[in-house]
PDB file of N, CA and C in Angstrom:
ATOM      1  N   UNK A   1      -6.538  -9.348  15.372  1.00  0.00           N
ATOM      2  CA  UNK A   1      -5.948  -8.107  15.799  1.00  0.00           C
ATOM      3  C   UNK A   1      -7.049  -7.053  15.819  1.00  0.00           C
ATOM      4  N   UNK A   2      -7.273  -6.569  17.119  1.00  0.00           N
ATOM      5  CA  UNK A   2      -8.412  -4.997  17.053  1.00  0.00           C
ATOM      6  C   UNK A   2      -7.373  -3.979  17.198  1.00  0.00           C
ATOM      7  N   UNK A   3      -8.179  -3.118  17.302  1.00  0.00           N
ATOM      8  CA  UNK A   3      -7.661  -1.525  17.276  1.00  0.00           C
ATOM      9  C   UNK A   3      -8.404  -0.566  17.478  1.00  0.00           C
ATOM     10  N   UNK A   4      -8.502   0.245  17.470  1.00  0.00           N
ATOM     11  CA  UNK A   4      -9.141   1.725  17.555  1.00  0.00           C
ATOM     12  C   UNK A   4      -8.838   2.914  17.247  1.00  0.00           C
ATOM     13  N   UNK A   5      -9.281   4.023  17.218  1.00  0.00           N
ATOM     14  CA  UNK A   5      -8.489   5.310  16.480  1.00  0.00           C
ATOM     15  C   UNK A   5      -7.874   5.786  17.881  1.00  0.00           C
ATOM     16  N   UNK A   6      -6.803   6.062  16.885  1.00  0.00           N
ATOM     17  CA  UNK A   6      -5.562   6.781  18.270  1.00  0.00           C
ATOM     18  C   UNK A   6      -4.581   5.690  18.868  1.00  0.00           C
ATOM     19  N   UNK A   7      -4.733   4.281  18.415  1.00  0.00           N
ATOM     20  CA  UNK A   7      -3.845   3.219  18.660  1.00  0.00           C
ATOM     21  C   UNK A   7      -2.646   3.314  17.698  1.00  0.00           C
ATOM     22  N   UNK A   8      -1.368   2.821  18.082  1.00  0.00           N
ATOM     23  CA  UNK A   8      -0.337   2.750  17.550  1.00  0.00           C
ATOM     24  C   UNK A   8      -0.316   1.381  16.802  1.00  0.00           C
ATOM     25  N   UNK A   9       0.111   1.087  15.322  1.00  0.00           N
ATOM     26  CA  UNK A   9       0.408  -0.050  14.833  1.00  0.00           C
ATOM     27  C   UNK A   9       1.769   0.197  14.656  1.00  0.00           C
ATOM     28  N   UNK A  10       3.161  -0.843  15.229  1.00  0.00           N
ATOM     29  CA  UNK A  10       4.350  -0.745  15.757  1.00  0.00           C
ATOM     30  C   UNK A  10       4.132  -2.250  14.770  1.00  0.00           C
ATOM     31  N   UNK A  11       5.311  -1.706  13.436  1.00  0.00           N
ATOM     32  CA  UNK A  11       5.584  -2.792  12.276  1.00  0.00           C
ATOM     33  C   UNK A  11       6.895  -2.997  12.277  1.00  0.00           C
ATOM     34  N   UNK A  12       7.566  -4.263  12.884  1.00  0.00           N
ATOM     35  CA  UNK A  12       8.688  -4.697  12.575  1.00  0.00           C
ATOM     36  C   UNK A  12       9.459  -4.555  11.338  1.00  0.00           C
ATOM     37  N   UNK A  13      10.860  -4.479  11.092  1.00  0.00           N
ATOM     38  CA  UNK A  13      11.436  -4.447  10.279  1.00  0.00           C
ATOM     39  C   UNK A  13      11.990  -5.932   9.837  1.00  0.00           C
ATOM     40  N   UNK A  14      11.626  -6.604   8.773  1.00  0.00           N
ATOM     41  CA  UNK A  14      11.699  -7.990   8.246  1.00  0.00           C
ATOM     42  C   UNK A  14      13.008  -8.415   7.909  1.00  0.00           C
ATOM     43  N   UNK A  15      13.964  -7.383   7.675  1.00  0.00           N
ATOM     44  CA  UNK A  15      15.209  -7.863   6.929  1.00  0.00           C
ATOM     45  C   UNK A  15      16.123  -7.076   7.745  1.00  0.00           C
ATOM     46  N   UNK A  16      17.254  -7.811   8.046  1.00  0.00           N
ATOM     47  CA  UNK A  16      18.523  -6.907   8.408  1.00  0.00           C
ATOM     48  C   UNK A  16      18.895  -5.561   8.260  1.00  0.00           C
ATOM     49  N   UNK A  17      19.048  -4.544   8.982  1.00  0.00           N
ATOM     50  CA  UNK A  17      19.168  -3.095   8.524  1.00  0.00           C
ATOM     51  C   UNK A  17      17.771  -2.330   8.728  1.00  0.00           C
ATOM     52  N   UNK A  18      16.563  -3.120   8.618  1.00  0.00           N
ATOM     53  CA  UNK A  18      15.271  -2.616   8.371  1.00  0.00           C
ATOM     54  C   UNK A  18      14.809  -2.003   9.508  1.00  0.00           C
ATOM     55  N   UNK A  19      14.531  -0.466   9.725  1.00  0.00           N
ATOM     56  CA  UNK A  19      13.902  -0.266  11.398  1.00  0.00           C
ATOM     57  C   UNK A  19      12.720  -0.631  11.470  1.00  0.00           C
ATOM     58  N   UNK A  20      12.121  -0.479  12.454  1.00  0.00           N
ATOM     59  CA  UNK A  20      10.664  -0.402  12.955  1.00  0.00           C
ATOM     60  C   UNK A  20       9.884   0.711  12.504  1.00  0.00           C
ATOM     61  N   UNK A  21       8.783   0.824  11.941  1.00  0.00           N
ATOM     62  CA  UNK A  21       8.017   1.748  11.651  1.00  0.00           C
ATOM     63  C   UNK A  21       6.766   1.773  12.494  1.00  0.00           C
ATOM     64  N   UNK A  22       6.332   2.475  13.318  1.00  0.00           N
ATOM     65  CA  UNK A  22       5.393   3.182  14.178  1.00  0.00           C
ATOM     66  C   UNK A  22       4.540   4.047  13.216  1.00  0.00           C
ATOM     67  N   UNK A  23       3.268   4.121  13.563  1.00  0.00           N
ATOM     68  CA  UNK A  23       1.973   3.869  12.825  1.00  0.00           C
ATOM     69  C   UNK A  23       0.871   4.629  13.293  1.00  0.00           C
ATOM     70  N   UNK A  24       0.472   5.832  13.100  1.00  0.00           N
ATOM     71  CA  UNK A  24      -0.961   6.150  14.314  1.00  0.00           C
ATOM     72  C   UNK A  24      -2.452   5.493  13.342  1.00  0.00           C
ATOM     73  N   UNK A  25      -2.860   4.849  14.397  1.00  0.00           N
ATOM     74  CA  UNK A  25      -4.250   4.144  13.356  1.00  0.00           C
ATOM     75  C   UNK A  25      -5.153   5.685  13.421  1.00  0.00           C
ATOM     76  N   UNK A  26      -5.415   6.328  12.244  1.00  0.00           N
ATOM     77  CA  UNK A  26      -6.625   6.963  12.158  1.00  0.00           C
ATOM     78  C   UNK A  26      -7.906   6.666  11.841  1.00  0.00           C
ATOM     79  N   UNK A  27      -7.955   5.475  10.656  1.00  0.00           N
ATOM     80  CA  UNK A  27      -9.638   4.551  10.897  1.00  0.00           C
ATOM     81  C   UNK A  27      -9.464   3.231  10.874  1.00  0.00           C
ATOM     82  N   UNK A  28     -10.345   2.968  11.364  1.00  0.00           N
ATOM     83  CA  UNK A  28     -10.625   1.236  11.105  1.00  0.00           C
ATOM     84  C   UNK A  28     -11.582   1.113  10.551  1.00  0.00           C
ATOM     85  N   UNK A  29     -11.406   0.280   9.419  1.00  0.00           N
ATOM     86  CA  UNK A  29     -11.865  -0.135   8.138  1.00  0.00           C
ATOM     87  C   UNK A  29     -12.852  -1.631   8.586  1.00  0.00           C
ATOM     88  N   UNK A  30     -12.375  -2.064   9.088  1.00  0.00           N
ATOM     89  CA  UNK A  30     -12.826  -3.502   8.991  1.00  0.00           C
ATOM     90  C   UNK A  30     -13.534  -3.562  10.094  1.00  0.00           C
ATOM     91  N   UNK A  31     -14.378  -5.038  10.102  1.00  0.00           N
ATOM     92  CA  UNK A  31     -15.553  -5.293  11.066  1.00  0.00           C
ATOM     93  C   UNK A  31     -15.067  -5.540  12.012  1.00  0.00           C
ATOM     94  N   UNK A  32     -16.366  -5.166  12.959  1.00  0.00           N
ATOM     95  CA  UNK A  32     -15.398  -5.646  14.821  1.00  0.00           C
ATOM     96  C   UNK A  32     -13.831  -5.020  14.955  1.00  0.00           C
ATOM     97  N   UNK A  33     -13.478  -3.989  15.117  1.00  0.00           N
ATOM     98  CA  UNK A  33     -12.554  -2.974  15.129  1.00  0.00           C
ATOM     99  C   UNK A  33     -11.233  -3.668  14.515  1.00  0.00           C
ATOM    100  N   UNK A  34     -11.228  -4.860  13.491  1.00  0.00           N
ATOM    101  CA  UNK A  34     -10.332  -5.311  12.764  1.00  0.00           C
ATOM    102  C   UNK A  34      -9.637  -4.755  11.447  1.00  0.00           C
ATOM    103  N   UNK A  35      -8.837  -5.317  10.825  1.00  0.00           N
ATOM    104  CA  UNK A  35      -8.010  -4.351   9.428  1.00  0.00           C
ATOM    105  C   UNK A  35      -9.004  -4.860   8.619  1.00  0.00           C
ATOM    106  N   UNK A  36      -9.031  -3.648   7.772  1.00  0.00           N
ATOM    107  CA  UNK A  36      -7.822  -3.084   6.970  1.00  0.00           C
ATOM    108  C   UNK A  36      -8.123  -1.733   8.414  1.00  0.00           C
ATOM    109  N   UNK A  37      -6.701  -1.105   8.540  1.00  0.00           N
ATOM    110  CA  UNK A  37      -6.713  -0.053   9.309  1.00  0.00           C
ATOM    111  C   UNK A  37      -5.829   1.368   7.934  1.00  0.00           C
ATOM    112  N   UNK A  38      -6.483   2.546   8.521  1.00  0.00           N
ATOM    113  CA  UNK A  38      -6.025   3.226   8.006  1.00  0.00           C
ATOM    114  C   UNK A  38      -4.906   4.147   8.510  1.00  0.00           C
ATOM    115  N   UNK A  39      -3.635   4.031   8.417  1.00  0.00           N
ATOM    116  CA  UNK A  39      -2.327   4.514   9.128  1.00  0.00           C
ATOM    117  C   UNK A  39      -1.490   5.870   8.833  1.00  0.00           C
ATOM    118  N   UNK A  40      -1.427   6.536   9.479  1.00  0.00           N
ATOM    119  CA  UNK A  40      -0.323   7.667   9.274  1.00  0.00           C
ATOM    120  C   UNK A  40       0.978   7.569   9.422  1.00  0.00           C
ATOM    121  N   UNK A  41       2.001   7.537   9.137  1.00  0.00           N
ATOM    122  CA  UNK A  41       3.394   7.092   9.600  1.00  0.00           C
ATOM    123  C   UNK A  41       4.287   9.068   9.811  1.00  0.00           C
ATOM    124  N   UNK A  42       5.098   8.367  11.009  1.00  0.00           N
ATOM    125  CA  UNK A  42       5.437   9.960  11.385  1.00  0.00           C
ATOM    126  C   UNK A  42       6.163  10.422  10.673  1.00  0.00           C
ATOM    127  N   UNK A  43       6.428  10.460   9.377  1.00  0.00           N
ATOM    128  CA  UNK A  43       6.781  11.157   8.498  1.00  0.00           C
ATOM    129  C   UNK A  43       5.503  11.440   7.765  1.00  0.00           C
ATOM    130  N   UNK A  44       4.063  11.405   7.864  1.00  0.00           N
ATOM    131  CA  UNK A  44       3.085  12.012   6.963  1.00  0.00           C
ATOM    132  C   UNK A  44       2.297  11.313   6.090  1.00  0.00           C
ATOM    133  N   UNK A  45       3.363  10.171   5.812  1.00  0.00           N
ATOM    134  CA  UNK A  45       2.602   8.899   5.115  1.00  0.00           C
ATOM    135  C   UNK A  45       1.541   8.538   5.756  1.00  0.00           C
ATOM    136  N   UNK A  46       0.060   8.551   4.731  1.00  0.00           N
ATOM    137  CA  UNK A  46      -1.122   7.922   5.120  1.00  0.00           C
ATOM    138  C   UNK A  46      -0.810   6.096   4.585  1.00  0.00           C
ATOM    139  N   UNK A  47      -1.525   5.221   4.610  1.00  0.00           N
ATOM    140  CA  UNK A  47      -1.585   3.930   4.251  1.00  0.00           C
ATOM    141  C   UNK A  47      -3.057   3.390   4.596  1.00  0.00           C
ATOM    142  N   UNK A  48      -3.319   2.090   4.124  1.00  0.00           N
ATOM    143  CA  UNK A  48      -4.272   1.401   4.569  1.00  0.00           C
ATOM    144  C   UNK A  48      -3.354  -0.092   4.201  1.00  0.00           C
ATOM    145  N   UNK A  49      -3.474  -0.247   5.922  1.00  0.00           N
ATOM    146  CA  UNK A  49      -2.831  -1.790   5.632  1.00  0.00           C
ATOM    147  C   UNK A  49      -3.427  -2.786   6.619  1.00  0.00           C
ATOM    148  N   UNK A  50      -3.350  -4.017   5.703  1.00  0.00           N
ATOM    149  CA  UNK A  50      -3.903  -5.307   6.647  1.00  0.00           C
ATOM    150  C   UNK A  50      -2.664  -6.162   7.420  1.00  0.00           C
ATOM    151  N   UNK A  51      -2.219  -5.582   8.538  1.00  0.00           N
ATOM    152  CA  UNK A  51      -1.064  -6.223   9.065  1.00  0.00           C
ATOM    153  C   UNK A  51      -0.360  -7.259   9.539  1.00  0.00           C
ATOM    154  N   UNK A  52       0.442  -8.073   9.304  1.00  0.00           N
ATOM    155  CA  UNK A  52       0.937  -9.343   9.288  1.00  0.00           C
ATOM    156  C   UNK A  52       1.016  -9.732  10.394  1.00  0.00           C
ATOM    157  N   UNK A  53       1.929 -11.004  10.880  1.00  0.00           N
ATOM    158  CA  UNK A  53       2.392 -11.226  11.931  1.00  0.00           C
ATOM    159  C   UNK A  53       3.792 -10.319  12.357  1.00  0.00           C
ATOM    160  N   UNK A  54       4.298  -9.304  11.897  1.00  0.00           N
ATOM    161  CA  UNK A  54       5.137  -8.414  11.891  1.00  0.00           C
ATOM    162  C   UNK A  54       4.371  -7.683  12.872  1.00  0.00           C
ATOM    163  N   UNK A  55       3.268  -7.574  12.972  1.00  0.00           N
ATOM    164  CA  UNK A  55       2.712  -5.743  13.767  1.00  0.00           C
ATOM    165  C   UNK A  55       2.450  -6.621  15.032  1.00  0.00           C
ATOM    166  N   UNK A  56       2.363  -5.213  15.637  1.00  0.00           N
ATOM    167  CA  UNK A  56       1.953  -5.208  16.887  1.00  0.00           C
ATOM    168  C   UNK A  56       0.847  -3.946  17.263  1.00  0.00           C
ATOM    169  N   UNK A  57      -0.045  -4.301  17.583  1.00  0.00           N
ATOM    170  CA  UNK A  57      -1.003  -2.882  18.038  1.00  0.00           C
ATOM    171  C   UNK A  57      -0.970  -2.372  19.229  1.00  0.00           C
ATOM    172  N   UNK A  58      -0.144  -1.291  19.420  1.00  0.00           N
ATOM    173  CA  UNK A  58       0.094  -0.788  21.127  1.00  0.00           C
ATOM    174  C   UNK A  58      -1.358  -0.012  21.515  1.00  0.00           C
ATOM    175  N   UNK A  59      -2.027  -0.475  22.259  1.00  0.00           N
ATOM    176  CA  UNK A  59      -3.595   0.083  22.890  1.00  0.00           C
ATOM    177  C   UNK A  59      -3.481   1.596  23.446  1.00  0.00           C
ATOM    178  N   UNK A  60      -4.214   2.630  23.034  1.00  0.00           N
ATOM    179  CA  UNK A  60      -4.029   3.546  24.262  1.00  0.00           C
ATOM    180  C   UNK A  60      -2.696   4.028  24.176  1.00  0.00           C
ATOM    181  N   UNK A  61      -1.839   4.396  23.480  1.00  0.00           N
ATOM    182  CA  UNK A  61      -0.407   4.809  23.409  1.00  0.00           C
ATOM    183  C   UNK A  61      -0.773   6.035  22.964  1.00  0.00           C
ATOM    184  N   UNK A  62      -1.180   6.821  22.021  1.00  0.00           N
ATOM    185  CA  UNK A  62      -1.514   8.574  22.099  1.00  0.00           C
ATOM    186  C   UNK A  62      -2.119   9.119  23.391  1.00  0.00           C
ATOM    187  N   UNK A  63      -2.959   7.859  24.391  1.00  0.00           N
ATOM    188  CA  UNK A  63      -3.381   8.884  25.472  1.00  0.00           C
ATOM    189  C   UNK A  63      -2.140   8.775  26.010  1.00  0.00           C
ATOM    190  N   UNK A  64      -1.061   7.834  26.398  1.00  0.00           N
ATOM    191  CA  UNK A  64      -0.302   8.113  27.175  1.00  0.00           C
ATOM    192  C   UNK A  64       0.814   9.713  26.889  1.00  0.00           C
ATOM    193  N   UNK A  65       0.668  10.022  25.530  1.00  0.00           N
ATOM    194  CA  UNK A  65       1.969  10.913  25.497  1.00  0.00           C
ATOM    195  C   UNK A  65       1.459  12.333  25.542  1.00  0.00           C
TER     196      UNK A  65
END
């Protein structure tokens, strides 16, 4: 999984009831633009997470909006 700053990490919800949590990557941590990424969640939450087969990295999604 790559990424870049300003990419969206879009994390499935694992269990019944669970939403989706959307993600703005602000750094990438890891080699060759890989995790650990460092995440903001739109409620303010920072994180640094290495993401499962749950995520998805949407490319280029802050330039679009």
């Amino acid at each position: 999984m790559r990424a870049t700053v300003g990419d969206q990490l879009l994390v499935h919800g694992r269990i019944v009831g669970q939403h989706d949590r959307v993600a703005q990557i602000i750094e990438v941590l890891g080699a060759d633009d890989g995790p650990p990424f460092r995440v903001r969640f739109e409620d303010g939450h920072e994180a640094i997470l290495s993401p499962g087969p749950d995520a998805v990295v949407r490319h280029g999604a802050s330039r679009r909006e």
